[in-house]
C-alpha atoms as a PDB file:
ATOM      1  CA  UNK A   1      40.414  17.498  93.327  1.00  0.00           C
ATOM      2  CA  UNK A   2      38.922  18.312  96.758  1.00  0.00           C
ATOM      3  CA  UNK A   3      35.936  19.965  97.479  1.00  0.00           C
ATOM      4  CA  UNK A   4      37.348  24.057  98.259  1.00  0.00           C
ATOM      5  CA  UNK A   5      38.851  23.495  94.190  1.00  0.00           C
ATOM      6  CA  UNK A   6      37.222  25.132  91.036  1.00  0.00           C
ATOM      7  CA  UNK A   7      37.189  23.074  87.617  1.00  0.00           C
ATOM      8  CA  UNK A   8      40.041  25.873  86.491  1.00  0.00           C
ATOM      9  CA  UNK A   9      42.064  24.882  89.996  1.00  0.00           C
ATOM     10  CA  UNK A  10      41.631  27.788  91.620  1.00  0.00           C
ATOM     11  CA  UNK A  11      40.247  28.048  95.428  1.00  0.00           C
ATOM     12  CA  UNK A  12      36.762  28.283  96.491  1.00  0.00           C
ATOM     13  CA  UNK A  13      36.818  28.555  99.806  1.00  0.00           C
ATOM     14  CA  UNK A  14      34.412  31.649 100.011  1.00  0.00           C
ATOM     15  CA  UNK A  15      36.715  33.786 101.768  1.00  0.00           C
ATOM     16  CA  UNK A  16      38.467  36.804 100.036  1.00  0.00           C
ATOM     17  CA  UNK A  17      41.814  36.073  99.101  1.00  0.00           C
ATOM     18  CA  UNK A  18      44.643  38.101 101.794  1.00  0.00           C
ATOM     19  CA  UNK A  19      47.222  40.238  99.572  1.00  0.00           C
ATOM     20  CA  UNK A  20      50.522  38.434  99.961  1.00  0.00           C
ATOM     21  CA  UNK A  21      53.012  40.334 102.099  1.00  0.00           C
ATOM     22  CA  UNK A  22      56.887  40.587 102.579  1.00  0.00           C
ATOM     23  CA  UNK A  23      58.949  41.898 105.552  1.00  0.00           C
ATOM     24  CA  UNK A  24      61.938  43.820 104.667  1.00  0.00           C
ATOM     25  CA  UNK A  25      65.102  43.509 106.625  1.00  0.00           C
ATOM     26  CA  UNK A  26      66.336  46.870 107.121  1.00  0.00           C
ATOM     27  CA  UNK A  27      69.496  46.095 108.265  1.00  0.00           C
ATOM     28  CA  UNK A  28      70.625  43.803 106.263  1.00  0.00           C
ATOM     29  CA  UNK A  29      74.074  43.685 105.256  1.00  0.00           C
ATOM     30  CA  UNK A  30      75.909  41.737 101.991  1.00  0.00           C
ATOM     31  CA  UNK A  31      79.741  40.279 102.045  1.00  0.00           C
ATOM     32  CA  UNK A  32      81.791  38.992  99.325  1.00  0.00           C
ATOM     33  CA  UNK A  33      84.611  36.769 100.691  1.00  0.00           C
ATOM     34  CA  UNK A  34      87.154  34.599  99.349  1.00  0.00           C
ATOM     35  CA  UNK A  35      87.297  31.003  99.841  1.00  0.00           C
ATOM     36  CA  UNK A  36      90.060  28.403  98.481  1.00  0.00           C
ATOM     37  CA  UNK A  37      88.930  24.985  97.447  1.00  0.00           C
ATOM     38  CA  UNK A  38      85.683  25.703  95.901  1.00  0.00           C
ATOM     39  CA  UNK A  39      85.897  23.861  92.789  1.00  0.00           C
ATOM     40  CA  UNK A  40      82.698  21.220  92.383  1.00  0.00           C
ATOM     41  CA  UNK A  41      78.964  21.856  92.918  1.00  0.00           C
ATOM     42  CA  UNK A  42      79.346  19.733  96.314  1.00  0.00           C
ATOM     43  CA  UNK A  43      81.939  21.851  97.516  1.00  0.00           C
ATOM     44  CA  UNK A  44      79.370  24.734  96.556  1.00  0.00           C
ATOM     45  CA  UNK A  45      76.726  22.641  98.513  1.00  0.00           C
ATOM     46  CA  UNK A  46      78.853  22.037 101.528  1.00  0.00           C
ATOM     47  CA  UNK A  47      80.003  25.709 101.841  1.00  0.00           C
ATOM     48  CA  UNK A  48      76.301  27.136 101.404  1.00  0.00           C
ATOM     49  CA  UNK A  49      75.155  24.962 103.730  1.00  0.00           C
ATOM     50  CA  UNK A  50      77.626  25.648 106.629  1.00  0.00           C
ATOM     51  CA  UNK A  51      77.280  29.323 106.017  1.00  0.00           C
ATOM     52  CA  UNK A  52      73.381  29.436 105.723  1.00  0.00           C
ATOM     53  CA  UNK A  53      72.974  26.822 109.003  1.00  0.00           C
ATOM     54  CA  UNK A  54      74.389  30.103 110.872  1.00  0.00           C
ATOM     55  CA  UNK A  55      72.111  32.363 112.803  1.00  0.00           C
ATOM     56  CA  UNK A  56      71.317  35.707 111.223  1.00  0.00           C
ATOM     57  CA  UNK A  57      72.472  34.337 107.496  1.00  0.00           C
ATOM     58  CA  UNK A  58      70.003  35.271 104.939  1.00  0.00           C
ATOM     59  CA  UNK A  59      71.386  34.167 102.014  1.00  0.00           C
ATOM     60  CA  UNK A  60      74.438  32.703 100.719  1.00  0.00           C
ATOM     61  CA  UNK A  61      75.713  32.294  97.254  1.00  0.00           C
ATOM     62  CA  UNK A  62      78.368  30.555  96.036  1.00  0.00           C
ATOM     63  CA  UNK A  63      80.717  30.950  92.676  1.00  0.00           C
ATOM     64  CA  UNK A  64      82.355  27.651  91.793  1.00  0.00           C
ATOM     65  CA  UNK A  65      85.669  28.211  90.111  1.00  0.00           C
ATOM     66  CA  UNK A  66      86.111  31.909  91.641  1.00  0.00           C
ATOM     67  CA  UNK A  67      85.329  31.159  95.384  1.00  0.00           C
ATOM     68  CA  UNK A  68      83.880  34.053  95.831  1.00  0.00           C
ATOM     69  CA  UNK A  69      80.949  33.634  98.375  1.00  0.00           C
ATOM     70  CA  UNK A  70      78.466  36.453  98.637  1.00  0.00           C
ATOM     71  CA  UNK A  71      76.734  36.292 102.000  1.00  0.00           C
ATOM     72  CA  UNK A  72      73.693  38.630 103.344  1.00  0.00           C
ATOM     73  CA  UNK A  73      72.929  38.810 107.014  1.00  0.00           C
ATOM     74  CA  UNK A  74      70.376  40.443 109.353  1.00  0.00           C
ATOM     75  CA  UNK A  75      73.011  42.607 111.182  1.00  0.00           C
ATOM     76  CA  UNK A  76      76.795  43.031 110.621  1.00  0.00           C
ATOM     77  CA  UNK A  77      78.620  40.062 109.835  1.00  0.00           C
ATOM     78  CA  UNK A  78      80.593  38.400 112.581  1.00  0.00           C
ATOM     79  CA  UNK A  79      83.756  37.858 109.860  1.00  0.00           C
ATOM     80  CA  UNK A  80      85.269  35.879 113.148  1.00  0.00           C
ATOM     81  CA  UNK A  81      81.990  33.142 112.770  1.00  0.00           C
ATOM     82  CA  UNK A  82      82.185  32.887 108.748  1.00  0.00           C
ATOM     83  CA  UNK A  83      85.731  32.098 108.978  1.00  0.00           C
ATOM     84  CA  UNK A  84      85.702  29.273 111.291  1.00  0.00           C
ATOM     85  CA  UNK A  85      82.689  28.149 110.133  1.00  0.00           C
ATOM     86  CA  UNK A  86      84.535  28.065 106.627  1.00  0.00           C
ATOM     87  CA  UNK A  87      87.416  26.171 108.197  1.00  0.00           C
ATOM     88  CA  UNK A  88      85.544  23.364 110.115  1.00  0.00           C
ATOM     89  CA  UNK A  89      84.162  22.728 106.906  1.00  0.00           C
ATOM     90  CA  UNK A  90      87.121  21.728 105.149  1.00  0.00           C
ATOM     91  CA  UNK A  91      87.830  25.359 103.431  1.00  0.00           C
ATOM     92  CA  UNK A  92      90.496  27.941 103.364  1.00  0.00           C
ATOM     93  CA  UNK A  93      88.792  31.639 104.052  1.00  0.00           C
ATOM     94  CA  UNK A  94      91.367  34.122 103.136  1.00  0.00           C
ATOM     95  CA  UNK A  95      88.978  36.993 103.929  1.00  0.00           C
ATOM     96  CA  UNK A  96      86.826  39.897 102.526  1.00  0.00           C
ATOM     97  CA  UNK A  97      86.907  39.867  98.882  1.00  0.00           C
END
């Protein structure tokens, strides 16, 4: 245990504790699109990766079985990017859901 630690694990640094705080995205925008071949976790893993490696991508989710891939950016999706990003990754993206 170092030296800023309390016996209960908590920190003793002597300064007050900050309040945590979040930053909202205000323009933040969700997509559900379809994409064939998603049938295995590591085709979930390689599709979420690809997608969240792009700039602006928030968050990407993934349904295995459905290929349905929910994707939340900063701005308005470029559908143009997702698609060949799909693509180069071994996918077929047949579009908005």
């Amino acid at each position: 245990m170092s030296a800023c630690c309390t016996p209960d694990g908590s920190c003793n640094t002597g300064a007050a504790a900050q309040p945590a705080t979040a930053t909202a995205v205000s323009d933040a925008h969700t997509t559900v699109y379809k994409v064939g071949g998603v049938g295995s976790a590591h085709c979930q893993g390689v599709v979420t990766e690809a997608l969240g490696g792009l700039d602006g991508v928030l968050a990407v989710d993934v349904e295995i079985g459905t290929g349905l891939v929910t994707v939340t950016t900063g701005g308005a999706p470029e559908d143009e990017l997702i698609a060949s990003t799909v693509e180069e990754a071994g996918y077929a993206y047949a579009g908005r859901a």
